[in-house]
PDB file of N, CA and C in Angstrom:
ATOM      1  N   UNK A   1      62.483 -46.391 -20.601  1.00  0.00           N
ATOM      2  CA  UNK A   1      61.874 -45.125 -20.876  1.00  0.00           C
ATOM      3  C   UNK A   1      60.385 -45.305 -21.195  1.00  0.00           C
ATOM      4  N   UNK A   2      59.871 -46.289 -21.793  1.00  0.00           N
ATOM      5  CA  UNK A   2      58.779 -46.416 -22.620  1.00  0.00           C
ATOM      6  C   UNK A   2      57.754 -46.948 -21.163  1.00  0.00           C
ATOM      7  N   UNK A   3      58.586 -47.720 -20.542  1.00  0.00           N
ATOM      8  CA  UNK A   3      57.499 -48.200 -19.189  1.00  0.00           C
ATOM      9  C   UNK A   3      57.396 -46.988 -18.215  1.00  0.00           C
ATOM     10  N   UNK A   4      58.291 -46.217 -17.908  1.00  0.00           N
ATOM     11  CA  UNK A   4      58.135 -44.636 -17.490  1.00  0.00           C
ATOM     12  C   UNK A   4      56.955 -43.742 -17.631  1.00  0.00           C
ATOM     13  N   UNK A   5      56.826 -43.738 -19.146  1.00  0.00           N
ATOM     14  CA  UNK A   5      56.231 -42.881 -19.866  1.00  0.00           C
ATOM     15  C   UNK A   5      54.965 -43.460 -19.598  1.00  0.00           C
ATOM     16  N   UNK A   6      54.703 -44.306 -19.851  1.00  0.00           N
ATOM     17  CA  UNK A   6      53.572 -45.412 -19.828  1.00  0.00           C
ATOM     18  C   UNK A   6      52.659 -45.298 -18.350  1.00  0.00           C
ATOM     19  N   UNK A   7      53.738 -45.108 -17.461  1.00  0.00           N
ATOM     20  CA  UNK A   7      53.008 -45.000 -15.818  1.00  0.00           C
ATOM     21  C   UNK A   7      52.860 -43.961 -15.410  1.00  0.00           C
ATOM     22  N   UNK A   8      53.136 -42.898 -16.469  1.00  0.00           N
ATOM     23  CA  UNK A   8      52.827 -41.573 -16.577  1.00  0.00           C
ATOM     24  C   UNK A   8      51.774 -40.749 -17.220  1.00  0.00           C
ATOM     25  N   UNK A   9      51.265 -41.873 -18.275  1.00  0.00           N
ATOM     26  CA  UNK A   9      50.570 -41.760 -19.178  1.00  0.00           C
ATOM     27  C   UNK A   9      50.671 -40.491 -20.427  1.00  0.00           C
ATOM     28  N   UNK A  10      52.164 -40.745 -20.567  1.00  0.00           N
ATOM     29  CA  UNK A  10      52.910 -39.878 -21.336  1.00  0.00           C
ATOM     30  C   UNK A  10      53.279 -40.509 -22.592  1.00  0.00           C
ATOM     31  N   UNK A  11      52.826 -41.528 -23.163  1.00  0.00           N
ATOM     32  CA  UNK A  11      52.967 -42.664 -23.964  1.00  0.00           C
ATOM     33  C   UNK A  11      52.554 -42.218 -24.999  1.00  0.00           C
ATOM     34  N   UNK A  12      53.101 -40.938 -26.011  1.00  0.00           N
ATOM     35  CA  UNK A  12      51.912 -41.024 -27.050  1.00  0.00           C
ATOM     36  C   UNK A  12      53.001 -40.334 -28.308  1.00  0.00           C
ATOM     37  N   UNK A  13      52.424 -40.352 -29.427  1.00  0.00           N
ATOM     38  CA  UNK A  13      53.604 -39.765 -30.611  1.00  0.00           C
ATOM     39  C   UNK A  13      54.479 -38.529 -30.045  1.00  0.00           C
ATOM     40  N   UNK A  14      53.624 -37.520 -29.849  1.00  0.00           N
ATOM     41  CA  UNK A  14      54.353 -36.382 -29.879  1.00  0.00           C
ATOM     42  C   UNK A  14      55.097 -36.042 -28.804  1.00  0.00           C
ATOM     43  N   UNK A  15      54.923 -37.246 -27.377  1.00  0.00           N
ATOM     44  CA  UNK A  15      56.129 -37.065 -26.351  1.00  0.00           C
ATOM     45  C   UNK A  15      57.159 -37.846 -27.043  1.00  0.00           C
ATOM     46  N   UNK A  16      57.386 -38.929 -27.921  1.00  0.00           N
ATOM     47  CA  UNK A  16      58.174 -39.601 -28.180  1.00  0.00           C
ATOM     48  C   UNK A  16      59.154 -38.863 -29.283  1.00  0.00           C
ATOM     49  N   UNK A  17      58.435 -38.298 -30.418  1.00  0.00           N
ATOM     50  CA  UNK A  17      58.750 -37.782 -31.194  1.00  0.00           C
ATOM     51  C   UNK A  17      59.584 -36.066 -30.665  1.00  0.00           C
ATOM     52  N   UNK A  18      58.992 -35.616 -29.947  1.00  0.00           N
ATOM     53  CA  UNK A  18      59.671 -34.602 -29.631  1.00  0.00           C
ATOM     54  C   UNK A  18      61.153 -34.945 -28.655  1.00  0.00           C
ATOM     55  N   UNK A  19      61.300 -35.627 -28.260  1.00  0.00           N
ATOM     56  CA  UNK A  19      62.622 -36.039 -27.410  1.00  0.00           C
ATOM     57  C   UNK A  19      63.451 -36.579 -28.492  1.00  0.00           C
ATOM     58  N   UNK A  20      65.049 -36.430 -28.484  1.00  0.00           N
ATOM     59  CA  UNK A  20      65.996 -36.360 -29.303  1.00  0.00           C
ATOM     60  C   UNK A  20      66.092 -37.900 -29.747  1.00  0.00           C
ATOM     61  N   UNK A  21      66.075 -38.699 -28.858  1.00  0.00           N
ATOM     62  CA  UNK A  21      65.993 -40.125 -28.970  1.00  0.00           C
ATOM     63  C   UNK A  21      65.035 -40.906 -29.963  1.00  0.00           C
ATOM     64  N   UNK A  22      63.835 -40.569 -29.271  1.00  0.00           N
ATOM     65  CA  UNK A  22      62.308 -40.912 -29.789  1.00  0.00           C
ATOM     66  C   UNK A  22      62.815 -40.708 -31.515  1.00  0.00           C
ATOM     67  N   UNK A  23      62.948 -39.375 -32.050  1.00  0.00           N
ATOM     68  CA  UNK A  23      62.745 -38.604 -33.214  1.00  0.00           C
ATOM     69  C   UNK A  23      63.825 -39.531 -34.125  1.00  0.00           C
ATOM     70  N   UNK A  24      65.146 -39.500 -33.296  1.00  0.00           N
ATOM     71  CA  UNK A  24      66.640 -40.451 -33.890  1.00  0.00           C
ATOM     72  C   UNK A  24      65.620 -41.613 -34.500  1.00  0.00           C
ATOM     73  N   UNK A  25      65.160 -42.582 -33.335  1.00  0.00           N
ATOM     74  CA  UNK A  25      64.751 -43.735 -33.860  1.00  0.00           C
ATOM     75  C   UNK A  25      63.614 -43.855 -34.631  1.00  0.00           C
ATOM     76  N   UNK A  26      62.779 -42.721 -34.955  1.00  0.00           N
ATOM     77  CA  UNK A  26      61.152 -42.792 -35.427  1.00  0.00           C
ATOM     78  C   UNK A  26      61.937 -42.338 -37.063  1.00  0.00           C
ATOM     79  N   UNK A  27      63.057 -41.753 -37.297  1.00  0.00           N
ATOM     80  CA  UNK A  27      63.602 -41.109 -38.393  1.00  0.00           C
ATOM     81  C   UNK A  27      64.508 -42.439 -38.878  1.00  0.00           C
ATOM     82  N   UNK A  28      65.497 -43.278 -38.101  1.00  0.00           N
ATOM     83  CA  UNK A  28      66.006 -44.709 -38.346  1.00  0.00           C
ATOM     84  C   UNK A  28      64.733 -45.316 -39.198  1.00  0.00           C
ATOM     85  N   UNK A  29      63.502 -45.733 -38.270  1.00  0.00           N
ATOM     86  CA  UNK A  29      63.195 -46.638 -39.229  1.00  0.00           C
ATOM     87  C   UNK A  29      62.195 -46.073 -40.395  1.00  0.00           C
ATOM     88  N   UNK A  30      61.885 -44.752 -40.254  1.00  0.00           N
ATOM     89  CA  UNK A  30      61.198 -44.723 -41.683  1.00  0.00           C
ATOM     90  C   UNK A  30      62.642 -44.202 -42.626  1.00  0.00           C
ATOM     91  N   UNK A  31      63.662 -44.259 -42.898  1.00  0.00           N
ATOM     92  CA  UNK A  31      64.640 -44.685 -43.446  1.00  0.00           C
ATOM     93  C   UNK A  31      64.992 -45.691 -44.183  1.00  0.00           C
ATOM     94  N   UNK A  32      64.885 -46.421 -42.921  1.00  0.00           N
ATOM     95  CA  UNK A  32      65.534 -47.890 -43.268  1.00  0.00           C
ATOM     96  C   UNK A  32      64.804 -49.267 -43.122  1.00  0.00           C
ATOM     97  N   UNK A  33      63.750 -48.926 -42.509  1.00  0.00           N
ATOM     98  CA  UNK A  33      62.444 -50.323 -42.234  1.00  0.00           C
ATOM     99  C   UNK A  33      61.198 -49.858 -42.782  1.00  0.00           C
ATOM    100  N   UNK A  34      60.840 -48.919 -43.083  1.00  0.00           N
ATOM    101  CA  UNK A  34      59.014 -48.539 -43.697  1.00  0.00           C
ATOM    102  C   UNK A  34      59.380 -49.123 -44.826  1.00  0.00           C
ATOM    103  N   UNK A  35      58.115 -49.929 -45.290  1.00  0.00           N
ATOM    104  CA  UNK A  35      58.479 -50.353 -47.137  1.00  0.00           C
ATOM    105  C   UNK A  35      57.687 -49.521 -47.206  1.00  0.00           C
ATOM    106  N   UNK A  36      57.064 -47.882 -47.209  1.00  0.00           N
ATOM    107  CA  UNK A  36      56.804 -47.245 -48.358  1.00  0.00           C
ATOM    108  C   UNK A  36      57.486 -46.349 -47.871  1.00  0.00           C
ATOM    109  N   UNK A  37      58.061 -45.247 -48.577  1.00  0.00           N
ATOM    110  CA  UNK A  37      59.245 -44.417 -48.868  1.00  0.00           C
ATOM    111  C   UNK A  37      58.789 -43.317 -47.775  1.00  0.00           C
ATOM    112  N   UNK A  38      59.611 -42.562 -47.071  1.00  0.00           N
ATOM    113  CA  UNK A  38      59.094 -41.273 -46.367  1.00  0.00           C
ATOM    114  C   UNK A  38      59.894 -40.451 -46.490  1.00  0.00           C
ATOM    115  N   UNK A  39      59.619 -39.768 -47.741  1.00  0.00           N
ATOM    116  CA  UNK A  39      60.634 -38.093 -48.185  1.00  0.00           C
ATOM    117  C   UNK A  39      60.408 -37.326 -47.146  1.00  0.00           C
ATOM    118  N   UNK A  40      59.215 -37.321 -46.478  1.00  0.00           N
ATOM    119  CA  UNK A  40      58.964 -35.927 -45.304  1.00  0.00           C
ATOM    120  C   UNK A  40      60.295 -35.507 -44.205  1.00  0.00           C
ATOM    121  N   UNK A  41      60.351 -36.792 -44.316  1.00  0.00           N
ATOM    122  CA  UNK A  41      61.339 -36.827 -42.904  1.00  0.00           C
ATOM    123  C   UNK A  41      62.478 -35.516 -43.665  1.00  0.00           C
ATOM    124  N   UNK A  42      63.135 -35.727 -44.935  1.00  0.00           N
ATOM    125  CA  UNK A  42      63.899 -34.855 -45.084  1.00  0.00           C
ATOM    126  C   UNK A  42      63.517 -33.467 -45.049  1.00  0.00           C
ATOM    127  N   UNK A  43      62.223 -33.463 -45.627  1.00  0.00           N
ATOM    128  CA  UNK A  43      61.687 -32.032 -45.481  1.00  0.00           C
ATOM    129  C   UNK A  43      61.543 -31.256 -44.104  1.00  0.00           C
ATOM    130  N   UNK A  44      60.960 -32.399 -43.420  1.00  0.00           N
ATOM    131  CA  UNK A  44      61.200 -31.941 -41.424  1.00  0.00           C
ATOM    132  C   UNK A  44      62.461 -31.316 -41.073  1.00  0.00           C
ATOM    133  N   UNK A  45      63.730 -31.975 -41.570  1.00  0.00           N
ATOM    134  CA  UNK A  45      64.847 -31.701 -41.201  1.00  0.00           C
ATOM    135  C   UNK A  45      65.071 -30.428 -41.949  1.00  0.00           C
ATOM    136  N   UNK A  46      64.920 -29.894 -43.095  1.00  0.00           N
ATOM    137  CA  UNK A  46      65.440 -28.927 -43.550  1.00  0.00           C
ATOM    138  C   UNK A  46      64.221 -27.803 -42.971  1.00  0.00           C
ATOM    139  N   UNK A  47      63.212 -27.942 -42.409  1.00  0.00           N
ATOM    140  CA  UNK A  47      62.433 -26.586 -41.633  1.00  0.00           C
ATOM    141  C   UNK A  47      62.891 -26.626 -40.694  1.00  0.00           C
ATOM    142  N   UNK A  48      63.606 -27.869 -39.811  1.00  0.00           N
ATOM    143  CA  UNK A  48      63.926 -27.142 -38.589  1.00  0.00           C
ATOM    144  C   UNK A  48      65.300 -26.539 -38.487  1.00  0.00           C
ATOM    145  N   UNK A  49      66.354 -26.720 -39.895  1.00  0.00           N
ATOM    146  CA  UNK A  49      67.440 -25.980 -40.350  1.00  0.00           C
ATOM    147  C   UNK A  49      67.100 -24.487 -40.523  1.00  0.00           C
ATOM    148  N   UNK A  50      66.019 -24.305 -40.786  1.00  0.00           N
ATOM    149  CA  UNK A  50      65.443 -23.344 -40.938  1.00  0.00           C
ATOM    150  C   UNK A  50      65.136 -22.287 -39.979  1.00  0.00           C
ATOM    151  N   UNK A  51      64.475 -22.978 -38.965  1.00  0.00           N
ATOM    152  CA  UNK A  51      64.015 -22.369 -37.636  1.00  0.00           C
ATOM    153  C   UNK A  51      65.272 -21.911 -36.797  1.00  0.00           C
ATOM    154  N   UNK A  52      66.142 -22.483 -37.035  1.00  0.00           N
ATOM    155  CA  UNK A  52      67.373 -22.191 -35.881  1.00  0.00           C
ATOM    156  C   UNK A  52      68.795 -21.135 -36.489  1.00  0.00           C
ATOM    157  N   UNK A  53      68.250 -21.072 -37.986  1.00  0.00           N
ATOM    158  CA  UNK A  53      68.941 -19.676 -38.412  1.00  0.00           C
ATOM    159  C   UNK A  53      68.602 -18.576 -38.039  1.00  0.00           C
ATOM    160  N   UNK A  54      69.989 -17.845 -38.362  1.00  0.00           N
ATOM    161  CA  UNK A  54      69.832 -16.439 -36.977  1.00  0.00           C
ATOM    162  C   UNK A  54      69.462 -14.989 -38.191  1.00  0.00           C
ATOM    163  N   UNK A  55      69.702 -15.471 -39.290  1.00  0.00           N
ATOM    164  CA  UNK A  55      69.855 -13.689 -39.987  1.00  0.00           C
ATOM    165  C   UNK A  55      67.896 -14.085 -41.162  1.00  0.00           C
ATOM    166  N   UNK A  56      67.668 -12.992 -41.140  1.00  0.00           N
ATOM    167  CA  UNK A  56      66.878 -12.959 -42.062  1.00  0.00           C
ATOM    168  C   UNK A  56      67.024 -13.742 -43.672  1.00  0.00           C
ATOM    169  N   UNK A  57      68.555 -13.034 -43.904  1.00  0.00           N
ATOM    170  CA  UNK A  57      68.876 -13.297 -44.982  1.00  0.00           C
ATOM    171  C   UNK A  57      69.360 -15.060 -45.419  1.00  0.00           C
ATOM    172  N   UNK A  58      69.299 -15.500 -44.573  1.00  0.00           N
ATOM    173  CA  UNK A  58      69.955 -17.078 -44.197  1.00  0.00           C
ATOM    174  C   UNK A  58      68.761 -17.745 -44.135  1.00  0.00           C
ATOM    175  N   UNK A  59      67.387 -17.225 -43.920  1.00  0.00           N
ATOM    176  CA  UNK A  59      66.479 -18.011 -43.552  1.00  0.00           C
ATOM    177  C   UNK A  59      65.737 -17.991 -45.098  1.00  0.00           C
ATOM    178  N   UNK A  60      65.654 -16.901 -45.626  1.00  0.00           N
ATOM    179  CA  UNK A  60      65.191 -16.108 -46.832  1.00  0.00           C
ATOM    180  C   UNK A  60      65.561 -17.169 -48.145  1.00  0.00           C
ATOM    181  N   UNK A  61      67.479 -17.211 -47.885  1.00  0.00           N
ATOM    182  CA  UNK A  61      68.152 -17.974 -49.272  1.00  0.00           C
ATOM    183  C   UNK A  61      67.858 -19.214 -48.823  1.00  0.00           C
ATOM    184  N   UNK A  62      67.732 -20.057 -47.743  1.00  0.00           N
ATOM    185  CA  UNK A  62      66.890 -21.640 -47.238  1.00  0.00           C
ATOM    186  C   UNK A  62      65.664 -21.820 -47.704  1.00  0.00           C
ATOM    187  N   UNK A  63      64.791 -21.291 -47.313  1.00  0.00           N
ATOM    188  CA  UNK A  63      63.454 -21.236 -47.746  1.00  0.00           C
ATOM    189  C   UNK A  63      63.232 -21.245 -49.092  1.00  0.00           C
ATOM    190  N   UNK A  64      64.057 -20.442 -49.997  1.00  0.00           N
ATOM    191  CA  UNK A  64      63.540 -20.805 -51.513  1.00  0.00           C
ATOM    192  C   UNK A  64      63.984 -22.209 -52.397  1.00  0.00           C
ATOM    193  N   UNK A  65      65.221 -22.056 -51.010  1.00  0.00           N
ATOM    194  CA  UNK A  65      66.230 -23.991 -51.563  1.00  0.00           C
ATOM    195  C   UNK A  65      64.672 -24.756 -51.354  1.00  0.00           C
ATOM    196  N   UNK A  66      64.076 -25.034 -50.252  1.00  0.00           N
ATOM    197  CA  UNK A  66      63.141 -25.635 -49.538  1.00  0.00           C
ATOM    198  C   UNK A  66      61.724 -25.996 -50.807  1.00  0.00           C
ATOM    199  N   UNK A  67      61.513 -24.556 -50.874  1.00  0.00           N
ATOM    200  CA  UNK A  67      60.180 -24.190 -51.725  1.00  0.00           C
ATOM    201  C   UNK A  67      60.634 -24.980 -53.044  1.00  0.00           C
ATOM    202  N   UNK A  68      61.939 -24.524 -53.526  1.00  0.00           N
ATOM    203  CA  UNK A  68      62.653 -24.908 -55.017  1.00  0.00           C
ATOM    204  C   UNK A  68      62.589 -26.849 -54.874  1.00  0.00           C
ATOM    205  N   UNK A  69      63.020 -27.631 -53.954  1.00  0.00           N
ATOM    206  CA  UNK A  69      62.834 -29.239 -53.564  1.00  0.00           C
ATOM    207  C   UNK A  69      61.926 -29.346 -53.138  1.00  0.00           C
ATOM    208  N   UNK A  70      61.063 -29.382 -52.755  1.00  0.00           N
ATOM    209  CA  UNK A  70      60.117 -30.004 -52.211  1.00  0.00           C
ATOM    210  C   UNK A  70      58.286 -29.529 -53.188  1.00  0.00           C
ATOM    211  N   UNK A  71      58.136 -27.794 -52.592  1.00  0.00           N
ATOM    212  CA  UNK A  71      56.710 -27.800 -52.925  1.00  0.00           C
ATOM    213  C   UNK A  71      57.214 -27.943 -54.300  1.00  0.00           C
ATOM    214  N   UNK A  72      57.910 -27.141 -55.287  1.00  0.00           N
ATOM    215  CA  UNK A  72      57.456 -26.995 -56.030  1.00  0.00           C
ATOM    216  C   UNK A  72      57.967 -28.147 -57.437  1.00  0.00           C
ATOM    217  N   UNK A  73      58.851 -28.904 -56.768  1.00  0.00           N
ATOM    218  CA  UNK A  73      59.060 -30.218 -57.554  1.00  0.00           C
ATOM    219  C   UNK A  73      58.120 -31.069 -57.599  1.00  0.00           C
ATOM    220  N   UNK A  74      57.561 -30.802 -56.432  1.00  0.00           N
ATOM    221  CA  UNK A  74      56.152 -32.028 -56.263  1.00  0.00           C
ATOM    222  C   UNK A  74      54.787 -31.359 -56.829  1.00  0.00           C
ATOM    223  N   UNK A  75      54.752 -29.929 -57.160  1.00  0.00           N
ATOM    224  CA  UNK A  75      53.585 -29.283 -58.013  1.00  0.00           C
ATOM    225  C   UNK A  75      54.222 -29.794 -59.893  1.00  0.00           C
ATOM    226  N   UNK A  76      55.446 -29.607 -60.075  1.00  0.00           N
ATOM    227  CA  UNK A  76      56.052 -30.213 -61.089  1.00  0.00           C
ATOM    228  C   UNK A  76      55.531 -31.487 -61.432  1.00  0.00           C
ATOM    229  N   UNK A  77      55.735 -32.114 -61.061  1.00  0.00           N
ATOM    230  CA  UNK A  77      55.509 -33.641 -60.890  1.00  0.00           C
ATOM    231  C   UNK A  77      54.189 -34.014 -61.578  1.00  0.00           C
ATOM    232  N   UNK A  78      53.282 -33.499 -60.565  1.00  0.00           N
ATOM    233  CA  UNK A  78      51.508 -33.326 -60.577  1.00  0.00           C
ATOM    234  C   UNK A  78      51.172 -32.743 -61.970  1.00  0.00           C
ATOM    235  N   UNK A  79      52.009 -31.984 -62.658  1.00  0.00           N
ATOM    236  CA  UNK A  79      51.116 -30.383 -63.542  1.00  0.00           C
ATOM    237  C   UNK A  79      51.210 -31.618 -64.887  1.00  0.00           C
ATOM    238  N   UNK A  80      52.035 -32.611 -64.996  1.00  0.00           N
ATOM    239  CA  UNK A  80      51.647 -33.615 -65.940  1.00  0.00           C
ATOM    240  C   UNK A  80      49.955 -33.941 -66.307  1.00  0.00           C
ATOM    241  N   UNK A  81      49.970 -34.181 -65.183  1.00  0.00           N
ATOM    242  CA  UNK A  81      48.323 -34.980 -64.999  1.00  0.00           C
ATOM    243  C   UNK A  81      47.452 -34.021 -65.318  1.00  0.00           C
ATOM    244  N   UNK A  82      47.492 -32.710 -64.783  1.00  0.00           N
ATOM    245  CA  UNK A  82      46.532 -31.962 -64.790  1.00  0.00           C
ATOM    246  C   UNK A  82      46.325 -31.450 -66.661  1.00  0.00           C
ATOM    247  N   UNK A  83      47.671 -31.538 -67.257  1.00  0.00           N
ATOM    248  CA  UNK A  83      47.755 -31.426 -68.668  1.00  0.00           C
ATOM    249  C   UNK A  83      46.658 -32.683 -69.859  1.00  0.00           C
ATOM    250  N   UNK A  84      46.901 -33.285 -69.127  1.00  0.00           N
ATOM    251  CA  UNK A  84      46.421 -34.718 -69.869  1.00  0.00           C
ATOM    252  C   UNK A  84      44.695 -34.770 -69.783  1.00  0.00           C
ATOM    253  N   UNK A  85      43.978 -34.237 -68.857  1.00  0.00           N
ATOM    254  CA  UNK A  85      42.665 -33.669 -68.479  1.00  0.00           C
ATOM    255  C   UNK A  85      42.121 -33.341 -69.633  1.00  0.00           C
ATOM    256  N   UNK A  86      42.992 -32.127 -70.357  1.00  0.00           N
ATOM    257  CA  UNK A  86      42.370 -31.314 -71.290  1.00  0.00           C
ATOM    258  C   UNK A  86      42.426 -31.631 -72.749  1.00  0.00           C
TER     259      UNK A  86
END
């Protein structure tokens, strides 16, 4: 695939990453081989859980799960520091 792509000059993140394969294995190793940690990847997965719900109301009660883990645990996190300033 990769010598394909290559003689195509299709060789680049976002063809790799967008194909089901590419994404499987680019998500394997920041998992399981990056030594520094990559939370995003979970966050990727839960927007595109997101995108493929069908009711308003399904996307509505996701989105605040989303907002509730991610932004606003990680504004949590931060509001330490910003305390210690003053």
């Amino acid at each position: 695939m990769m010598k394909f792509m290559e003689k195509r000059g299709e060789l680049t993140f976002d063809n790799i990453f967008n194909q089901r394969l590419g994404y499987l294995l680019f998500k394997d190793f920041c998992l399981n081989y990056s030594e520094v940690p990559v939370p995003q990847i979970r966050f990727y997965e839960e927007i595109r859980k997101l995108e493929n719900l069908e009711t308003d109301e399904e996307r509505i009660a996701l989105g605040k799960e989303i907002y509730d883990q991610f932004i606003m645990k990680d504004l949590l996190s931060h509001s330490h520091v910003s305390m210690t300033l003053f």
